[in-house]
N, C-alpha and C. Protein backbone atom coordinates (compact mmCIF):
# COMPACT_ATOMS: atom_id res chain seq x y z
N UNK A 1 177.54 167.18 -73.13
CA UNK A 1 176.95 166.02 -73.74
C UNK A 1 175.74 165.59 -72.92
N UNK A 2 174.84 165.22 -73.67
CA UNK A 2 173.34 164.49 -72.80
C UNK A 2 173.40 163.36 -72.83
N UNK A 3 173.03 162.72 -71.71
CA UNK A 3 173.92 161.01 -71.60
C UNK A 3 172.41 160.40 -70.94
N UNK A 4 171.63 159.81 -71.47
CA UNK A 4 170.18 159.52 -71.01
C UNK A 4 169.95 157.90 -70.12
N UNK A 5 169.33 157.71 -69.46
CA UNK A 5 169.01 156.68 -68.73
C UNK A 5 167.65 156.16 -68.79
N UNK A 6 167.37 154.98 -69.18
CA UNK A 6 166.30 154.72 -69.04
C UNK A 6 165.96 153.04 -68.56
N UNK A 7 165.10 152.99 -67.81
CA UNK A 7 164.92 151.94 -66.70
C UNK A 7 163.32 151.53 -66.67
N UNK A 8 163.39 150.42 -66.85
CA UNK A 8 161.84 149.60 -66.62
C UNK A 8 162.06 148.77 -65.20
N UNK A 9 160.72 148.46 -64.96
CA UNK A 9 160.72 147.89 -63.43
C UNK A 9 160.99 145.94 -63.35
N UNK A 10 160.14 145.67 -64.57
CA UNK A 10 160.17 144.43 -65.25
C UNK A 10 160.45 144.17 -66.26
N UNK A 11 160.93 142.28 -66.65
CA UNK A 11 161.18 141.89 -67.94
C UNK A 11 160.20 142.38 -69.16
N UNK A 12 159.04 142.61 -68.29
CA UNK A 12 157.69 142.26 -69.04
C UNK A 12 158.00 143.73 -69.85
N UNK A 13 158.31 144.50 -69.52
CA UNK A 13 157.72 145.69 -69.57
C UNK A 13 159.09 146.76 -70.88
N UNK A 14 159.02 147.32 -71.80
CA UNK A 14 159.99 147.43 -72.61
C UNK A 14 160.13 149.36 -72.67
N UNK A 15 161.54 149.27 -72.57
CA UNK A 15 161.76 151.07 -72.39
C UNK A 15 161.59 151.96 -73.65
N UNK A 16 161.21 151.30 -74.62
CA UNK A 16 161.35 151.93 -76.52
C UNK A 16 160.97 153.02 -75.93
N UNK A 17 159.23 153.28 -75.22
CA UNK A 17 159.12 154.88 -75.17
C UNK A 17 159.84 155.49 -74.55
N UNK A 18 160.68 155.30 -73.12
CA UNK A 18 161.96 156.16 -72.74
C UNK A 18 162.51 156.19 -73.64
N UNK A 19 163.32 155.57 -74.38
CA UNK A 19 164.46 155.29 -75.54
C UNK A 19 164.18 156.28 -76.60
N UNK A 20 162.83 156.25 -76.90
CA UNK A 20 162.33 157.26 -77.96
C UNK A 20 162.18 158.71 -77.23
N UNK A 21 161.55 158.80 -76.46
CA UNK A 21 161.72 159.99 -75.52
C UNK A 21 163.11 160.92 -75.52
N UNK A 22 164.61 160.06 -74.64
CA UNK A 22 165.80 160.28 -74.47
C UNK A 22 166.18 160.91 -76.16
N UNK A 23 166.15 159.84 -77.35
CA UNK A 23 166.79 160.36 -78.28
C UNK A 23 166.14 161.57 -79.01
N UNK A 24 164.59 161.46 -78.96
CA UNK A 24 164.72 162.92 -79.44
C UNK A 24 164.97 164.15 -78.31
N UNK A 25 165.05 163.87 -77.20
CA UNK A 25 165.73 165.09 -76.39
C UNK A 25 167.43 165.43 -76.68
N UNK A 26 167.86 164.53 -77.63
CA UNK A 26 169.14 164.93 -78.32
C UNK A 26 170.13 164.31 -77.47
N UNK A 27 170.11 163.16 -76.58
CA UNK A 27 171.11 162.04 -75.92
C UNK A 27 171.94 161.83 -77.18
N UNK A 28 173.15 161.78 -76.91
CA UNK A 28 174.12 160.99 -77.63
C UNK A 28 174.22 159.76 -77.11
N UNK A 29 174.05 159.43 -75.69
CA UNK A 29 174.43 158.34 -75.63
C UNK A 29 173.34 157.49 -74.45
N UNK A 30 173.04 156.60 -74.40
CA UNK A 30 171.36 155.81 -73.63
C UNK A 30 171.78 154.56 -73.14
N UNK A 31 171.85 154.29 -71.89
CA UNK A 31 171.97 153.32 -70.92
C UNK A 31 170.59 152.75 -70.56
N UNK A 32 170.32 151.90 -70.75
CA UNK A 32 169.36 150.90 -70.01
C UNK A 32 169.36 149.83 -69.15
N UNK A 33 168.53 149.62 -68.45
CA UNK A 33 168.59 148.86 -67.76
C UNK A 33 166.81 148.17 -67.26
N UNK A 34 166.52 146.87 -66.93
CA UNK A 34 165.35 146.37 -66.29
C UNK A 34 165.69 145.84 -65.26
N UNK A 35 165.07 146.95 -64.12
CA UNK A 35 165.64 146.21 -62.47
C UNK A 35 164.32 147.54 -61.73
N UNK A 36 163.95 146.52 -60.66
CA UNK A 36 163.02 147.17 -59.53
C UNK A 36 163.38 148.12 -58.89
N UNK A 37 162.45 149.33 -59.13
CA UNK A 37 162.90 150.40 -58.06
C UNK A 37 163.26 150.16 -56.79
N UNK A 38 162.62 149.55 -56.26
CA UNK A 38 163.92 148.83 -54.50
C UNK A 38 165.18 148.31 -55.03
N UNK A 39 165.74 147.77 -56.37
CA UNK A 39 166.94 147.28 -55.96
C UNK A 39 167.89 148.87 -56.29
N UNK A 40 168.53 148.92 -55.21
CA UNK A 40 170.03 149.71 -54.96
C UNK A 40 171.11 149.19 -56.45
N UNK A 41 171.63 148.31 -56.30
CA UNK A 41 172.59 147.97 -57.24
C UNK A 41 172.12 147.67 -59.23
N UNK A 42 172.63 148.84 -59.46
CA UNK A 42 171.79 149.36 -61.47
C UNK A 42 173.39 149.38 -61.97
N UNK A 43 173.58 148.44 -62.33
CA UNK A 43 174.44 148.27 -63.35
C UNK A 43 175.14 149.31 -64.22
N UNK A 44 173.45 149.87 -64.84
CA UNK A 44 173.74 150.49 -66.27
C UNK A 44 173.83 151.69 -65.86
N UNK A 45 173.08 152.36 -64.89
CA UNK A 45 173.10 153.67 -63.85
C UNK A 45 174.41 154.03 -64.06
N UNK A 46 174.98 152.97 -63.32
CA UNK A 46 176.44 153.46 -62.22
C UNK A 46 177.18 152.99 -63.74
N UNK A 47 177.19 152.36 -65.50
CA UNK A 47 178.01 152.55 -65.94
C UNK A 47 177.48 154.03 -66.51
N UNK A 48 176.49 154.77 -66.94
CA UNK A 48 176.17 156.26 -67.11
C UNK A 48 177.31 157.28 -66.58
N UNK A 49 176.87 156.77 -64.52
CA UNK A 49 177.75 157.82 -63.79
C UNK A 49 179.30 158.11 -64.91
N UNK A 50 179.76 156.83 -64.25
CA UNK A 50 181.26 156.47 -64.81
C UNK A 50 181.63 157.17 -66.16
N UNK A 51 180.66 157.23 -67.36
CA UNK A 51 180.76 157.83 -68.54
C UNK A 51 180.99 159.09 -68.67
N UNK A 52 180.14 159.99 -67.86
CA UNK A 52 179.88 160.97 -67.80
C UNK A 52 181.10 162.14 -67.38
N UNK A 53 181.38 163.53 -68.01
CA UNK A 53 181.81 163.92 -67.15
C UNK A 53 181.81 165.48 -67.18
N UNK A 54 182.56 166.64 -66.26
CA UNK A 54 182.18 167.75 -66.23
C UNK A 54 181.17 168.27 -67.45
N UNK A 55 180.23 168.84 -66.95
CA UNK A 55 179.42 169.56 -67.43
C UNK A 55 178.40 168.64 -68.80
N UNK A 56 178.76 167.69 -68.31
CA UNK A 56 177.32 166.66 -69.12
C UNK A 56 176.20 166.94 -68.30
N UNK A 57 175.35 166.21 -68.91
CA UNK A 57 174.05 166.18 -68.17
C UNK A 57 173.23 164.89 -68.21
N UNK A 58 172.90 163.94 -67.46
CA UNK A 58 171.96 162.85 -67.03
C UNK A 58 170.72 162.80 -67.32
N UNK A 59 170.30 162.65 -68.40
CA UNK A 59 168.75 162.81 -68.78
C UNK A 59 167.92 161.63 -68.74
N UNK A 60 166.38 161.65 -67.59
CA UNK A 60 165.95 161.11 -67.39
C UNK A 60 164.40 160.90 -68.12
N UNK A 61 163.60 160.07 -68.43
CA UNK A 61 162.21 159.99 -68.91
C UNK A 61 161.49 160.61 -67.25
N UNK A 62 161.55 159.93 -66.52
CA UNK A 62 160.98 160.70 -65.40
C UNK A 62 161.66 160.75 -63.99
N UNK A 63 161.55 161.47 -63.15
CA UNK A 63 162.51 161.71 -61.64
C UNK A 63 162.62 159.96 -60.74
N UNK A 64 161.15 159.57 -61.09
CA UNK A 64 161.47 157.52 -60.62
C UNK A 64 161.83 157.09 -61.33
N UNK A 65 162.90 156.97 -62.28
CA UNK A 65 163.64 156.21 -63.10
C UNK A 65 165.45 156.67 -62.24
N UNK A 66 165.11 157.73 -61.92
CA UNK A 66 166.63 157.74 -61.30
C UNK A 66 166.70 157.35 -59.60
N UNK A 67 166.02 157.45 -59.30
CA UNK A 67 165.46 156.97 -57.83
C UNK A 67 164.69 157.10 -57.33
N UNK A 68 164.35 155.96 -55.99
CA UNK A 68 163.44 155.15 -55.50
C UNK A 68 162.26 156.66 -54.39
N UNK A 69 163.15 157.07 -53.67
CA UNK A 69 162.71 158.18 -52.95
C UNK A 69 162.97 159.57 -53.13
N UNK A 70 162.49 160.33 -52.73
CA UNK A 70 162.61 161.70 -52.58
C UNK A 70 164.08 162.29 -51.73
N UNK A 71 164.61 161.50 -50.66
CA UNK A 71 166.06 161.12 -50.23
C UNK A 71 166.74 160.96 -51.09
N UNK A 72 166.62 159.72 -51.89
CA UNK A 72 167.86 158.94 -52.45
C UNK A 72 167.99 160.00 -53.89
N UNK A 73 166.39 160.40 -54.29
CA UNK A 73 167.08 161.74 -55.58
C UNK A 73 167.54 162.57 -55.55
N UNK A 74 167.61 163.77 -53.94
CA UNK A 74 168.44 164.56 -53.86
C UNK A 74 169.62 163.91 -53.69
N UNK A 75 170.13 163.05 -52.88
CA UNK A 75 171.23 162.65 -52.54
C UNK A 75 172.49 162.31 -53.78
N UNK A 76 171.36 161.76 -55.01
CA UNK A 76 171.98 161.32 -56.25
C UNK A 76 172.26 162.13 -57.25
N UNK A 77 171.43 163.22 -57.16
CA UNK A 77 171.50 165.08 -57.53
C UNK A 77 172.80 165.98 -56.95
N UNK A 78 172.69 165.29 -56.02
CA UNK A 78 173.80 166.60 -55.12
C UNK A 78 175.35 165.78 -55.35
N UNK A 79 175.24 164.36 -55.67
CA UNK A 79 176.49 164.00 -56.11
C UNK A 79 177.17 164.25 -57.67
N UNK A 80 176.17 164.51 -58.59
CA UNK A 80 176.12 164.88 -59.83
C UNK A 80 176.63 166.47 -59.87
N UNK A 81 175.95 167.13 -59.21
CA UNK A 81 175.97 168.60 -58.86
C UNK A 81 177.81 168.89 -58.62
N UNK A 82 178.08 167.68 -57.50
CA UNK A 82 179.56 168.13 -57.14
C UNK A 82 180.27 167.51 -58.09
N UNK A 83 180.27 166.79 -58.89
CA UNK A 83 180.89 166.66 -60.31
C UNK A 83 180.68 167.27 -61.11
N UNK A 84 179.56 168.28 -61.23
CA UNK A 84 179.97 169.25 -62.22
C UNK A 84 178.63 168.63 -63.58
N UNK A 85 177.68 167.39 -63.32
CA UNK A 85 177.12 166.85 -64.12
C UNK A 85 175.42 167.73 -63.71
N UNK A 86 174.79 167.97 -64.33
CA UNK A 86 173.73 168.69 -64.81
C UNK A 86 172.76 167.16 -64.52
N UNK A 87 171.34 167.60 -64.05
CA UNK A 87 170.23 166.51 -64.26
C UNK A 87 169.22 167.02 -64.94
N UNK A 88 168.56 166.04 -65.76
CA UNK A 88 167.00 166.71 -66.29
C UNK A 88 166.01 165.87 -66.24
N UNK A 89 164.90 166.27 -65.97
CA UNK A 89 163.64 164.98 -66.55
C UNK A 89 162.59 165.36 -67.72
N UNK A 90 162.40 164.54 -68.46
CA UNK A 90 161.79 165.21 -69.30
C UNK A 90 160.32 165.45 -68.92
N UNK A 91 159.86 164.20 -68.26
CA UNK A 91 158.59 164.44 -67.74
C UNK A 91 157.81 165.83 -66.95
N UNK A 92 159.04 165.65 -65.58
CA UNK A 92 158.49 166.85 -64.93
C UNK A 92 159.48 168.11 -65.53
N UNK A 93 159.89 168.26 -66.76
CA UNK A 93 160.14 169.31 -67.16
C UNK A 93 161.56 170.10 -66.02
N UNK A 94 162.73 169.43 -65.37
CA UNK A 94 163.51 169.95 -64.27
C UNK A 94 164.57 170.05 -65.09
N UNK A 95 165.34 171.09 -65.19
CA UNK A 95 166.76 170.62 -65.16
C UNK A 95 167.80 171.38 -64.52
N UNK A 96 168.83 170.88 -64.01
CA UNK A 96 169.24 171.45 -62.87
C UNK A 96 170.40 172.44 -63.45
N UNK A 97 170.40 172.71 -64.87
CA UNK A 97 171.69 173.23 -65.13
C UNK A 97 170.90 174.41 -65.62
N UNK A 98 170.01 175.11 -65.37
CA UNK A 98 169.04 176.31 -65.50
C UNK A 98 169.02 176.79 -63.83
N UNK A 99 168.61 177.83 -63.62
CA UNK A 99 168.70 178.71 -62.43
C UNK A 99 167.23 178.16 -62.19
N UNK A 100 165.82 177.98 -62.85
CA UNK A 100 164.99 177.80 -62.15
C UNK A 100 165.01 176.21 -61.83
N UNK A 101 165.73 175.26 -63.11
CA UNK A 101 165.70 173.80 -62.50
C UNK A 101 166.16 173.62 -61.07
N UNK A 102 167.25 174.62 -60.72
CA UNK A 102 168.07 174.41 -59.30
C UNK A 102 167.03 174.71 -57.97
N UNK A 103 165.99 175.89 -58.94
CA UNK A 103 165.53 176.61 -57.59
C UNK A 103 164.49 175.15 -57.60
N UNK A 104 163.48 174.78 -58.16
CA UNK A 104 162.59 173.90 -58.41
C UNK A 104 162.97 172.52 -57.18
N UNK A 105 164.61 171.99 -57.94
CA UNK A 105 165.24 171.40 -57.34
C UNK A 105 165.27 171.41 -55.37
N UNK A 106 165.91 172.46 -55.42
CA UNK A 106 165.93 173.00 -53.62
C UNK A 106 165.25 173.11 -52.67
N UNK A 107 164.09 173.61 -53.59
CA UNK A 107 162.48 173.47 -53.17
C UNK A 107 161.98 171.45 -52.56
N UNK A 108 162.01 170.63 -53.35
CA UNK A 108 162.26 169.24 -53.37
C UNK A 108 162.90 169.28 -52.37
N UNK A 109 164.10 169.78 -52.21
CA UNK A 109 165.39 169.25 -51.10
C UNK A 109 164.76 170.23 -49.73
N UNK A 110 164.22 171.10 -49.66
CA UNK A 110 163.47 171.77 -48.63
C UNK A 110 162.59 171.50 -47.50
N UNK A 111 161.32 170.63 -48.86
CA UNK A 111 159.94 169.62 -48.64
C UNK A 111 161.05 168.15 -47.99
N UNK A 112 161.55 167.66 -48.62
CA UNK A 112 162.34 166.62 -47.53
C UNK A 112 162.62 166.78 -46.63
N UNK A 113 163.91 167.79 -46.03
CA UNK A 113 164.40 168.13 -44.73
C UNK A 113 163.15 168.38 -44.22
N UNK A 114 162.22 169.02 -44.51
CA UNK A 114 160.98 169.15 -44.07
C UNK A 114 160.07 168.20 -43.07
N UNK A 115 160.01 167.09 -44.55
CA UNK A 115 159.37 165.61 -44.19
C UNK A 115 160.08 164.70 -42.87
N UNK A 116 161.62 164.96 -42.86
CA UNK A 116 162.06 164.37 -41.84
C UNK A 116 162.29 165.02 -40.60
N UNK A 117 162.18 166.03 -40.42
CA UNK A 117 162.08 167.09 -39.36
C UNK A 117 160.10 166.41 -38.62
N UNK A 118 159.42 166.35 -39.58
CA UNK A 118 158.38 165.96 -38.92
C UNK A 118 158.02 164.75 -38.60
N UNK A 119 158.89 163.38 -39.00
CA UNK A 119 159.24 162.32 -38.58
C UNK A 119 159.36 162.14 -37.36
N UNK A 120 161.02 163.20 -37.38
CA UNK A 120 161.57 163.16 -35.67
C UNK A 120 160.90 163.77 -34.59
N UNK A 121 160.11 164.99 -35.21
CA UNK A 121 159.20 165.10 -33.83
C UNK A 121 158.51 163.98 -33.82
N UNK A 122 157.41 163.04 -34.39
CA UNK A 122 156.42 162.28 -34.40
C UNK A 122 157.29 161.20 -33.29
N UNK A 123 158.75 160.53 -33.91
CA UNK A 123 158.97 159.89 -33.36
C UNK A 123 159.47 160.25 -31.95
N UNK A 124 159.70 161.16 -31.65
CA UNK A 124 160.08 161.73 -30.32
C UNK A 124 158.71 162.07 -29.02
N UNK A 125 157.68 162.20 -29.65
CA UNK A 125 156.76 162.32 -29.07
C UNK A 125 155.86 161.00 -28.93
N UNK A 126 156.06 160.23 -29.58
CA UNK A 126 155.67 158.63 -29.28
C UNK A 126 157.13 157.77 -28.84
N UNK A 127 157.96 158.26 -28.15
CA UNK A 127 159.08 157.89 -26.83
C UNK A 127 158.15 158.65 -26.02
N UNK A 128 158.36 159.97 -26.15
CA UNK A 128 157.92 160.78 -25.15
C UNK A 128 156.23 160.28 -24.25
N UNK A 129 155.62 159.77 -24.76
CA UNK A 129 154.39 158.98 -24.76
C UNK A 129 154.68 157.44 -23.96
N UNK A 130 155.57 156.71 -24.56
CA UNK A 130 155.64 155.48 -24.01
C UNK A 130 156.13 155.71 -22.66
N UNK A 131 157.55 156.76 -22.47
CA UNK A 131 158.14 156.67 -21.09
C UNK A 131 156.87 157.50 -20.06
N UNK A 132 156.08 158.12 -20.71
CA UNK A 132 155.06 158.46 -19.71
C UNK A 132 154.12 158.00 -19.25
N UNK A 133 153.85 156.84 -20.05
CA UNK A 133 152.91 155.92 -19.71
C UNK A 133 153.88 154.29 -18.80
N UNK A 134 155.09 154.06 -19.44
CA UNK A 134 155.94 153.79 -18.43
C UNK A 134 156.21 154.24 -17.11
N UNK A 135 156.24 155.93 -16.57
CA UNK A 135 156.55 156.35 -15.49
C UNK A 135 155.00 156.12 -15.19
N UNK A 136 153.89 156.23 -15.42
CA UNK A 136 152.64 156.08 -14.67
C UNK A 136 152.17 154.68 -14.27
N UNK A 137 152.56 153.55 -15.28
CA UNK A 137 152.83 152.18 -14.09
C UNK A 137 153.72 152.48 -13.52
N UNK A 138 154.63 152.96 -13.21
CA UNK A 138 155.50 152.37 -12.22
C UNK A 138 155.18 153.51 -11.09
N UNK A 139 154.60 154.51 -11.17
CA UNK A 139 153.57 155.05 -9.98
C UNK A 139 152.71 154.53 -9.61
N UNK A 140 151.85 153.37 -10.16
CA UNK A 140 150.85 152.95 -9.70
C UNK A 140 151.12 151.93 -9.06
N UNK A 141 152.29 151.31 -9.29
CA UNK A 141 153.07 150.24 -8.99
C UNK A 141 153.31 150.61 -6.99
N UNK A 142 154.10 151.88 -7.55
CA UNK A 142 154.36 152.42 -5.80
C UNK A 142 153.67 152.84 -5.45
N UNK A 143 151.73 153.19 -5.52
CA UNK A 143 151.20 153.73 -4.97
C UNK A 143 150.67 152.17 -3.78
N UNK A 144 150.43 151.34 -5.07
CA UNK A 144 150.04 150.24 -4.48
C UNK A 144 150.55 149.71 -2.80
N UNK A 145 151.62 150.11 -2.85
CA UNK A 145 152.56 149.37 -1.78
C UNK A 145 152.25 150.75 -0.67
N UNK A 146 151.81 149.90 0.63
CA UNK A 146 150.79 150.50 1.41
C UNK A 146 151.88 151.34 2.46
N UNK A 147 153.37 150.72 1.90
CA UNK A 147 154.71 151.43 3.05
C UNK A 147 154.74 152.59 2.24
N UNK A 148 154.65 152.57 1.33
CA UNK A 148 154.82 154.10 0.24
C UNK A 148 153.98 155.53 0.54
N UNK A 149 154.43 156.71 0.86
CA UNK A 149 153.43 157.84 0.77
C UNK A 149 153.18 158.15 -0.57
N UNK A 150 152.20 158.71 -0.76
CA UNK A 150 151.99 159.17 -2.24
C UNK A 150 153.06 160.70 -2.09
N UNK A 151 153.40 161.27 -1.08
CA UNK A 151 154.56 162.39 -1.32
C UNK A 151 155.71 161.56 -2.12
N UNK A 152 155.55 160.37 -1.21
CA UNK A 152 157.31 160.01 -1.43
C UNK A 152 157.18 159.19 -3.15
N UNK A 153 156.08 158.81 -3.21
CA UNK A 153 155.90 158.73 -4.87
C UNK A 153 156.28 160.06 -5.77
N UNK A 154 155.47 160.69 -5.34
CA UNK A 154 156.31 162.12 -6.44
C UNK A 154 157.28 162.14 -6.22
N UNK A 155 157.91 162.39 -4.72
CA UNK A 155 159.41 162.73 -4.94
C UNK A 155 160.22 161.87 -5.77
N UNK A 156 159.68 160.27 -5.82
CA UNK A 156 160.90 159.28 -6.74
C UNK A 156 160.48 159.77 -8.18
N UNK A 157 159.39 160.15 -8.76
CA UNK A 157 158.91 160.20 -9.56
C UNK A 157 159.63 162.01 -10.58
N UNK A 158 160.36 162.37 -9.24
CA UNK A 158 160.46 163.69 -9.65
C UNK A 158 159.47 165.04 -10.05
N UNK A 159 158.41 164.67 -9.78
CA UNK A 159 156.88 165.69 -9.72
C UNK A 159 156.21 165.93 -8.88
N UNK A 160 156.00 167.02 -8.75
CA UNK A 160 154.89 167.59 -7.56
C UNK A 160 153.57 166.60 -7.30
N UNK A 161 152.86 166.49 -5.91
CA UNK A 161 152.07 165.80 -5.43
C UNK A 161 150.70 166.00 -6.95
N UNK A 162 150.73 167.36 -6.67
CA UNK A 162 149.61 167.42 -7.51
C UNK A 162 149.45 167.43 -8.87
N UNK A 163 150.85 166.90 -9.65
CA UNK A 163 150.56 166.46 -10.94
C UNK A 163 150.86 164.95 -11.04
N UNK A 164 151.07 164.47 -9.82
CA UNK A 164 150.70 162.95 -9.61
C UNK A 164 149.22 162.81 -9.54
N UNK A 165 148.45 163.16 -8.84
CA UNK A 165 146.85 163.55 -8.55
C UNK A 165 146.23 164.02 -10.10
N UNK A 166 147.22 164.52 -10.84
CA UNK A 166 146.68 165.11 -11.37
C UNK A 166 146.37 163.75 -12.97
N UNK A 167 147.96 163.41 -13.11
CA UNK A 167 147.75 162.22 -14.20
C UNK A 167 147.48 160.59 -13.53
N UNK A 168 147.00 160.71 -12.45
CA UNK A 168 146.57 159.53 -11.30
C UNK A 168 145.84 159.89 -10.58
N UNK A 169 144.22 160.36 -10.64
CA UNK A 169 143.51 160.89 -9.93
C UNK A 169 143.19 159.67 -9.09
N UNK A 170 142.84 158.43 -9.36
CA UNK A 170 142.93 157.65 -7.95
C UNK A 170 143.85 157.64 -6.75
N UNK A 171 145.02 158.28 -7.18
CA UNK A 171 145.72 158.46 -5.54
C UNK A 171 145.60 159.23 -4.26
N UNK A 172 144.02 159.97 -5.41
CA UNK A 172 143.58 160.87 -3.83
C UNK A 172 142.67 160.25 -3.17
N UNK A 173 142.37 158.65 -3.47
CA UNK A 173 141.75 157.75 -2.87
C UNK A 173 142.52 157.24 -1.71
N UNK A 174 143.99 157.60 -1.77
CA UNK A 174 144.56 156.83 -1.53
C UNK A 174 145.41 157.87 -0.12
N UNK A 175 145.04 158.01 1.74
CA UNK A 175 145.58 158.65 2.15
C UNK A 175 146.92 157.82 2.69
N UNK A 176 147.22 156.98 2.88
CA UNK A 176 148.39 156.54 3.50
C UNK A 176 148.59 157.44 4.68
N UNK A 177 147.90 157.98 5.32
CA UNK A 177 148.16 158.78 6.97
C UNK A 177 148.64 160.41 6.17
N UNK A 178 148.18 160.62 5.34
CA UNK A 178 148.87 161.93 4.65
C UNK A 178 148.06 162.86 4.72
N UNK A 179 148.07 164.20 5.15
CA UNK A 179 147.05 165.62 5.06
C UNK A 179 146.72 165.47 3.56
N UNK A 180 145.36 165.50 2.79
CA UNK A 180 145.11 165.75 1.36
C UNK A 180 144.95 166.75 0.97
């Protein structure tokens, strides 16, 4: 069975062309709803899910009518998938109960893991950035202090003299009684 969904963002705004869309794609049955793509909680969505069952299929006017992100549509795909429920859009032409909708599909779910793989480096390398610019005040901090060698700075610092010199070239201003 094709069980269709269709969703506007505002009051203002009226779904007839989803509605018209869904029924001639041959829906028996059309849930609507008017609620903002940020809100999480869809009424008419989650009464669809509930309706639905093995080997139906969820037919959408387009892939942002069923969710907000590229996350939350695989995530809402892959729960459909393990029930046994089929997705389609009519727009971008997907449907997941065809061998190429799945591959199309995976591809999507690919480009994500993707997208967040390059997140976590980004965000790992701006830590990686702050604590290094953190460990370089607090070298400059101990260079300052005139009881300090600049050896015994690297050593707290855990780095060789000369990549202290090297990301603190003023400390070779700096002999504290030390061979340079």
């Amino acid at each position: 069975m094709l069980v269709g969904y269709a969703r506007v963002s505002t009051q203002d705004q009226s779904p007839v062309l989803q509605r018209d869309a869904l029924a001639a794609a041959g829906c028996d049955k059309i849930f609507e709803e008017k609620a903002s793509g940020a809100q999480r909680d869809r009424p008419q969505l989650m009464a669809a899910l509930d309706y639905m069952r093995k080997d139906d299929t969820l037919v959408v006017w387009k892939l942002d009518r069923l969710a907000r992100s590229l996350k939350q549509l695989i995530e809402r795909v892959e729960m459909l998938e393990e029930r046994g429920i089929g997705m389609k859009s009519l727009t971008e032409a997907i449907d997941t109960t065809t061998s190429g909708g799945k591959l199309v599909f995976h591809i999507f779910g690919a480009l994500a893991e993707f997208e967040r793989g390059i997140i976590r480096e980004r965000t790992s390398a701006g830590l990686s950035a702050a604590l290094a610019a953190a460990d370089l005040a607090q070298a400059k901090a101990l260079l300052a202090d005139p009881d300090i060698t600049v050896k015994q700075v690297a050593a707290r610092m855990g780095v060789s003299v000369s990549t202290l010199y090297k990301h603190l070239p003023a400390a070779r201003s700096i002999t504290k009684g030390e061979p340079q």
